[in-house]
PDB file of N, CA and C in Angstrom:
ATOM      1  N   UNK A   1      28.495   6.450 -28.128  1.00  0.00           N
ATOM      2  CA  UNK A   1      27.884   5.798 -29.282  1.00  0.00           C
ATOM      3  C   UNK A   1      28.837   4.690 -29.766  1.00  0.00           C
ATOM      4  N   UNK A   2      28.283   3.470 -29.528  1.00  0.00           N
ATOM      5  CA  UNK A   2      29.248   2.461 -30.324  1.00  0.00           C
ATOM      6  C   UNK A   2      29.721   2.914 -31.835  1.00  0.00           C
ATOM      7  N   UNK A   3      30.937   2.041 -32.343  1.00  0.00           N
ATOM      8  CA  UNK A   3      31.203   2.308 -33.368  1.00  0.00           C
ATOM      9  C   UNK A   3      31.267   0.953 -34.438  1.00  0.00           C
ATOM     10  N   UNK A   4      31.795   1.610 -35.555  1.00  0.00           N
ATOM     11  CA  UNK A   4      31.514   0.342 -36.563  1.00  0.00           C
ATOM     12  C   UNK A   4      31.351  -1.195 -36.579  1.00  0.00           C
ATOM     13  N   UNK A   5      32.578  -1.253 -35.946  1.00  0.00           N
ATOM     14  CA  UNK A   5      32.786  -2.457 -35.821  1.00  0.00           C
ATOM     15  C   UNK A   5      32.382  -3.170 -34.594  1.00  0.00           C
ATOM     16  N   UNK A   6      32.029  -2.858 -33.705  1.00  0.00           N
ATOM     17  CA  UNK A   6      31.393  -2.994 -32.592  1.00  0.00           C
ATOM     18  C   UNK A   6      30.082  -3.356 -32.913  1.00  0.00           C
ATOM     19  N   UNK A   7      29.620  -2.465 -33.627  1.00  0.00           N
ATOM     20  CA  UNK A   7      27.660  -2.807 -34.492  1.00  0.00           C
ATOM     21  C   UNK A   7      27.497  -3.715 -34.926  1.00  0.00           C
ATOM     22  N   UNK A   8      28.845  -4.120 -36.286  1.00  0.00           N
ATOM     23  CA  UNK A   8      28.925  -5.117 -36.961  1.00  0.00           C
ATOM     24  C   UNK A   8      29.185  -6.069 -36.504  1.00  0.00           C
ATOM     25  N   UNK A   9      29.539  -6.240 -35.685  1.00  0.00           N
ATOM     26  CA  UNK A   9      30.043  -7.527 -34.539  1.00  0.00           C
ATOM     27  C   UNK A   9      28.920  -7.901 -33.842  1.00  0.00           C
ATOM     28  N   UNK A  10      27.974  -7.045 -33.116  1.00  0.00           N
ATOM     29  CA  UNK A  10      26.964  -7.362 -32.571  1.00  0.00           C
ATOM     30  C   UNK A  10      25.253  -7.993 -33.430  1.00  0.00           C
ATOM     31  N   UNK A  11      25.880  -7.520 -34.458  1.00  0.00           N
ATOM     32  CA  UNK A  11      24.990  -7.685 -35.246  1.00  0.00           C
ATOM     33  C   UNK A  11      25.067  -8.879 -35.857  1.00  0.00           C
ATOM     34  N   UNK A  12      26.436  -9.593 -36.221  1.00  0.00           N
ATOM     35  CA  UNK A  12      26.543 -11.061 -36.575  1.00  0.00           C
ATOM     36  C   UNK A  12      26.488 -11.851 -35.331  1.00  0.00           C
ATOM     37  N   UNK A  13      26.655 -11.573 -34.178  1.00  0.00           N
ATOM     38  CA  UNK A  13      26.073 -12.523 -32.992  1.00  0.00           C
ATOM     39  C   UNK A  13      24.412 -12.660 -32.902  1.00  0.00           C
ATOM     40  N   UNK A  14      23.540 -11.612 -33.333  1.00  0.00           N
ATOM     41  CA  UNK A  14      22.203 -11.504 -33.594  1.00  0.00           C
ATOM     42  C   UNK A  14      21.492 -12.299 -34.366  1.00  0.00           C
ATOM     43  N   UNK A  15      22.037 -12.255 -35.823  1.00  0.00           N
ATOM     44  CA  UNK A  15      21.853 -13.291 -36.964  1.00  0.00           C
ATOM     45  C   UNK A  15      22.398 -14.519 -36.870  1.00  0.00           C
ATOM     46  N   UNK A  16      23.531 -14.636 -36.459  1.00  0.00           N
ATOM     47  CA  UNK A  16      23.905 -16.310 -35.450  1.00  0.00           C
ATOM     48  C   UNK A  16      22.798 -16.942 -34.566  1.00  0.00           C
ATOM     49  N   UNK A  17      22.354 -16.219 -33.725  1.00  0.00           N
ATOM     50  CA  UNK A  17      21.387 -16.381 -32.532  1.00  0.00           C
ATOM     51  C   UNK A  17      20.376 -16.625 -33.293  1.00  0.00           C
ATOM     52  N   UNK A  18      19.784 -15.360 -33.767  1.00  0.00           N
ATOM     53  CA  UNK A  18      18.521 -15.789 -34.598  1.00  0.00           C
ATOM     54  C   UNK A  18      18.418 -17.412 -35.475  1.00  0.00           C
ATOM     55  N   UNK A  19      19.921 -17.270 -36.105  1.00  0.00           N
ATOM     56  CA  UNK A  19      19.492 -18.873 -36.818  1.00  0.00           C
ATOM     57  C   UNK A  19      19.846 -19.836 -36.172  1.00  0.00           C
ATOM     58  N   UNK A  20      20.384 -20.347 -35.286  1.00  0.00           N
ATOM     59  CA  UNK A  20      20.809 -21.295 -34.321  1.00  0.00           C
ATOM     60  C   UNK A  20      19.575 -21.651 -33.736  1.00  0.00           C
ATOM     61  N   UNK A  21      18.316 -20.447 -33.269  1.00  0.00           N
ATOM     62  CA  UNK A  21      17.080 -20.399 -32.369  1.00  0.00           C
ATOM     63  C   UNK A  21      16.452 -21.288 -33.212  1.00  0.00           C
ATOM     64  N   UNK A  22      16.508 -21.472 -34.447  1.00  0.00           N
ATOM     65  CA  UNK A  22      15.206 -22.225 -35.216  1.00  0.00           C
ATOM     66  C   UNK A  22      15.812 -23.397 -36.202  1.00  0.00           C
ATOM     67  N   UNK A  23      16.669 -23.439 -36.392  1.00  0.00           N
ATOM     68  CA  UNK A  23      17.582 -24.448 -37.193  1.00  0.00           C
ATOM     69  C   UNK A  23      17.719 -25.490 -36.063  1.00  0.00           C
ATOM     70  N   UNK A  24      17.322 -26.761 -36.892  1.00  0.00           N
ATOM     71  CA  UNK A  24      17.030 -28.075 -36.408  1.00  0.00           C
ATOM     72  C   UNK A  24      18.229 -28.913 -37.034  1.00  0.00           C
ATOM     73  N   UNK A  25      19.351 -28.150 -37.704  1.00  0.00           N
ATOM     74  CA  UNK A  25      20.479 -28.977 -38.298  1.00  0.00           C
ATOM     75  C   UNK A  25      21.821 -28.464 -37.421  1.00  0.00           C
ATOM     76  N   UNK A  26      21.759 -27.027 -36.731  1.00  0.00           N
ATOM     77  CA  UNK A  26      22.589 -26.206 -35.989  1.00  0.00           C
ATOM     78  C   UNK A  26      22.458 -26.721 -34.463  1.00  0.00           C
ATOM     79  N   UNK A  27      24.284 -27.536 -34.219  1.00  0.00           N
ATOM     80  CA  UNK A  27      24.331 -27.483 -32.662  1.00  0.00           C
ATOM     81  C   UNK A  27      25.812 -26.904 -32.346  1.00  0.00           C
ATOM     82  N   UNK A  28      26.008 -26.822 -31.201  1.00  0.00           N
ATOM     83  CA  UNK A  28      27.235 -26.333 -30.269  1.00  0.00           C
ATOM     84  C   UNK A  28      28.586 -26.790 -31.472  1.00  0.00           C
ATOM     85  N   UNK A  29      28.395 -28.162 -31.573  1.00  0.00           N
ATOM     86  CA  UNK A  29      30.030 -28.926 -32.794  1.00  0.00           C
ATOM     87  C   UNK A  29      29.642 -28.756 -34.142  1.00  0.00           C
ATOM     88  N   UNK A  30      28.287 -28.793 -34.602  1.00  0.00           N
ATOM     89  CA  UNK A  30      27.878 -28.961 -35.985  1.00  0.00           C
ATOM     90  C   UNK A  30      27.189 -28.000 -36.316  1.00  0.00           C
ATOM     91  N   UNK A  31      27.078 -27.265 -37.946  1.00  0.00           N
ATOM     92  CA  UNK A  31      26.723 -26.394 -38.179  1.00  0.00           C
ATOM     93  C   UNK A  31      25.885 -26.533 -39.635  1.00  0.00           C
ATOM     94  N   UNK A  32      24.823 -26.091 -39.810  1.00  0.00           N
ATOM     95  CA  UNK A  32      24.820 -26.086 -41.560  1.00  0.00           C
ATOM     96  C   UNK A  32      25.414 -25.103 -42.258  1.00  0.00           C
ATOM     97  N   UNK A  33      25.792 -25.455 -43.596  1.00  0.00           N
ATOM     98  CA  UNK A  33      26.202 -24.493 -44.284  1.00  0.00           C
ATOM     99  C   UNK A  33      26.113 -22.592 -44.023  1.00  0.00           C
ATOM    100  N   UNK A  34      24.513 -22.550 -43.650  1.00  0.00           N
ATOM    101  CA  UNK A  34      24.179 -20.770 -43.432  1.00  0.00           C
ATOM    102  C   UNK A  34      24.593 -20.960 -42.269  1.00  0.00           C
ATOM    103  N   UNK A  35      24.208 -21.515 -41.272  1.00  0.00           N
ATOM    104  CA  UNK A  35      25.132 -21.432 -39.538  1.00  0.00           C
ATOM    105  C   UNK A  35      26.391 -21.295 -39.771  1.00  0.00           C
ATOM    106  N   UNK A  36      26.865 -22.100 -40.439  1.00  0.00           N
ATOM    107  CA  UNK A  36      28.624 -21.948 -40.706  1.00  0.00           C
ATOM    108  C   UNK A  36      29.564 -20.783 -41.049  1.00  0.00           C
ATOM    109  N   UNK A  37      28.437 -20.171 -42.164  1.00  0.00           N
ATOM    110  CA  UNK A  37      28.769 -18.787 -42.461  1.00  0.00           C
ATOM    111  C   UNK A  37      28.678 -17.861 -41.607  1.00  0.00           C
ATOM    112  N   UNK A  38      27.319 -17.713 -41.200  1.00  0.00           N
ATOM    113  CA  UNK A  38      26.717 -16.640 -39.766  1.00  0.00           C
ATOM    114  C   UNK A  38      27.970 -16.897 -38.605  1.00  0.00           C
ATOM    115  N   UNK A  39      28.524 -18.338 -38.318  1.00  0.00           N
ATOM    116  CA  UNK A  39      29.179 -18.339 -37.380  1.00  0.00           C
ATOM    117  C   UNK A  39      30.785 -17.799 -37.790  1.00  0.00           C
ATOM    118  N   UNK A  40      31.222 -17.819 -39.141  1.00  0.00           N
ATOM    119  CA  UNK A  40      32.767 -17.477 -39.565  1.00  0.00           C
ATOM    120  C   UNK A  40      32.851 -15.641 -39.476  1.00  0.00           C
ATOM    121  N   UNK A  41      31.264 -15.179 -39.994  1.00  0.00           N
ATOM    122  CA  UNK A  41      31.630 -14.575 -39.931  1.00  0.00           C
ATOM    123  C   UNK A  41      31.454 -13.289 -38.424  1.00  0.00           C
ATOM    124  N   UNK A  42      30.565 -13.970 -37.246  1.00  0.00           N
ATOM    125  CA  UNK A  42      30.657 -13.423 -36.244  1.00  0.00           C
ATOM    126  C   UNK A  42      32.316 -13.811 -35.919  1.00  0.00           C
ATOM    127  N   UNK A  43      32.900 -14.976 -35.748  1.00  0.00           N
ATOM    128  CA  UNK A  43      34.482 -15.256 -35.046  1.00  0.00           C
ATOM    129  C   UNK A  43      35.242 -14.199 -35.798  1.00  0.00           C
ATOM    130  N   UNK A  44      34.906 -13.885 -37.004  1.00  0.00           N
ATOM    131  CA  UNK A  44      35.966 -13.206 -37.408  1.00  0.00           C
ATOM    132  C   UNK A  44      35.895 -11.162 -36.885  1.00  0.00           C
ATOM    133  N   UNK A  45      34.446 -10.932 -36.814  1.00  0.00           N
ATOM    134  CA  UNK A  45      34.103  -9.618 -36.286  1.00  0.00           C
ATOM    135  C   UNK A  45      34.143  -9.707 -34.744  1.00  0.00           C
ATOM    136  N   UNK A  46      34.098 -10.341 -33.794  1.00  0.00           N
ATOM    137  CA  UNK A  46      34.855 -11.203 -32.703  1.00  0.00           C
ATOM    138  C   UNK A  46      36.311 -10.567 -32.621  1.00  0.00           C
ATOM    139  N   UNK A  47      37.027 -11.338 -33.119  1.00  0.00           N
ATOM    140  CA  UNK A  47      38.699 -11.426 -33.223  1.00  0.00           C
ATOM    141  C   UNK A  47      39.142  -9.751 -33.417  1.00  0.00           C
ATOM    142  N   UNK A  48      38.382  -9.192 -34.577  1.00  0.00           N
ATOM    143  CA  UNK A  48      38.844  -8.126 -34.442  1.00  0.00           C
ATOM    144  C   UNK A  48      38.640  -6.799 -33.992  1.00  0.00           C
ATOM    145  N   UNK A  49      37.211  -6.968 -33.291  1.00  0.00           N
ATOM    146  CA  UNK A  49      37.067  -6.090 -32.053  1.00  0.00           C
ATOM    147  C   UNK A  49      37.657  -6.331 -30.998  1.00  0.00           C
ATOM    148  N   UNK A  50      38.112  -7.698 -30.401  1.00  0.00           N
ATOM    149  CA  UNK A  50      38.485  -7.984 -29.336  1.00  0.00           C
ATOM    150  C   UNK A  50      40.622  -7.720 -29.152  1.00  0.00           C
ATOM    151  N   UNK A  51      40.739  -7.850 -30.694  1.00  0.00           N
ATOM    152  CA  UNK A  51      42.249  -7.148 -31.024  1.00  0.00           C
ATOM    153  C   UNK A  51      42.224  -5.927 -30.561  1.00  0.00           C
ATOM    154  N   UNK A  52      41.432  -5.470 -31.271  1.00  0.00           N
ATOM    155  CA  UNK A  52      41.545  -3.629 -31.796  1.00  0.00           C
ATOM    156  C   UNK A  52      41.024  -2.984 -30.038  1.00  0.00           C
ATOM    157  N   UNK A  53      40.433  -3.665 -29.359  1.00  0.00           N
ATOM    158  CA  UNK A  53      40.011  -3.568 -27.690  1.00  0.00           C
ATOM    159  C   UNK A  53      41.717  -3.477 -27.216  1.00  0.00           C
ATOM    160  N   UNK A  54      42.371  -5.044 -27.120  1.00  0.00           N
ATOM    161  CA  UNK A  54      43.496  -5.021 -26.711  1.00  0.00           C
ATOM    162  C   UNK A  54      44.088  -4.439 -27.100  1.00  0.00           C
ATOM    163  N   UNK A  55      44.712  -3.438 -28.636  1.00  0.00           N
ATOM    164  CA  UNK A  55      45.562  -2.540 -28.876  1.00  0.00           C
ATOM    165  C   UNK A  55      45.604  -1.679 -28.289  1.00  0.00           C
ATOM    166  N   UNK A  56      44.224  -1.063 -28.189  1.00  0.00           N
ATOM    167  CA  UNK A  56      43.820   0.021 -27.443  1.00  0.00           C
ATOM    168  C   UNK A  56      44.551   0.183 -25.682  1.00  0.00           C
ATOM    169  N   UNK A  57      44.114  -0.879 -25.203  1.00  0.00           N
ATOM    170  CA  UNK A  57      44.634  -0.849 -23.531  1.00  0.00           C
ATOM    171  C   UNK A  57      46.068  -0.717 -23.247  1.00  0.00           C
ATOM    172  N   UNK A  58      47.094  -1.175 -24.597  1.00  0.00           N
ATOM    173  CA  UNK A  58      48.267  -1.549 -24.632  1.00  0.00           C
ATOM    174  C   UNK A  58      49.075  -0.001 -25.024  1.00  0.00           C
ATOM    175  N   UNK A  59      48.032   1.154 -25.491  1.00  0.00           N
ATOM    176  CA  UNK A  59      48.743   2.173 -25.976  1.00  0.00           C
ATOM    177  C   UNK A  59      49.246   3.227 -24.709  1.00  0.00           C
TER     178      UNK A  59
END
């Protein structure tokens, strides 16, 4: 069973996706304001699954 942060992580790549799919102001370099957010805050649930992955392998 995945866990928290793993969900939450997948879940802001979802709502990224979802608004990127229909937003006509959202590209690859430029973002609107709600893309911007959706996108800070997938990089940041990103970073720290992909840490907390590498801690893990390192123990």
């Amino acid at each position: 069973m995945p866990d928290d942060l793993y969900r939450r992580y997948q879940a802001a790549h979802r709502a990224l996706t979802a608004h990127t799919s229909t937003c006509t102001h959202c590209t690859d370099t430029a973002r609107c304001p709600d893309g911007q957010r959706l996108f800070e805050l997938f990089a940041r649930l990103q970073d720290a699954y992909l840490t907390r992955q590498r801690d893990q392998r390192r123990r």
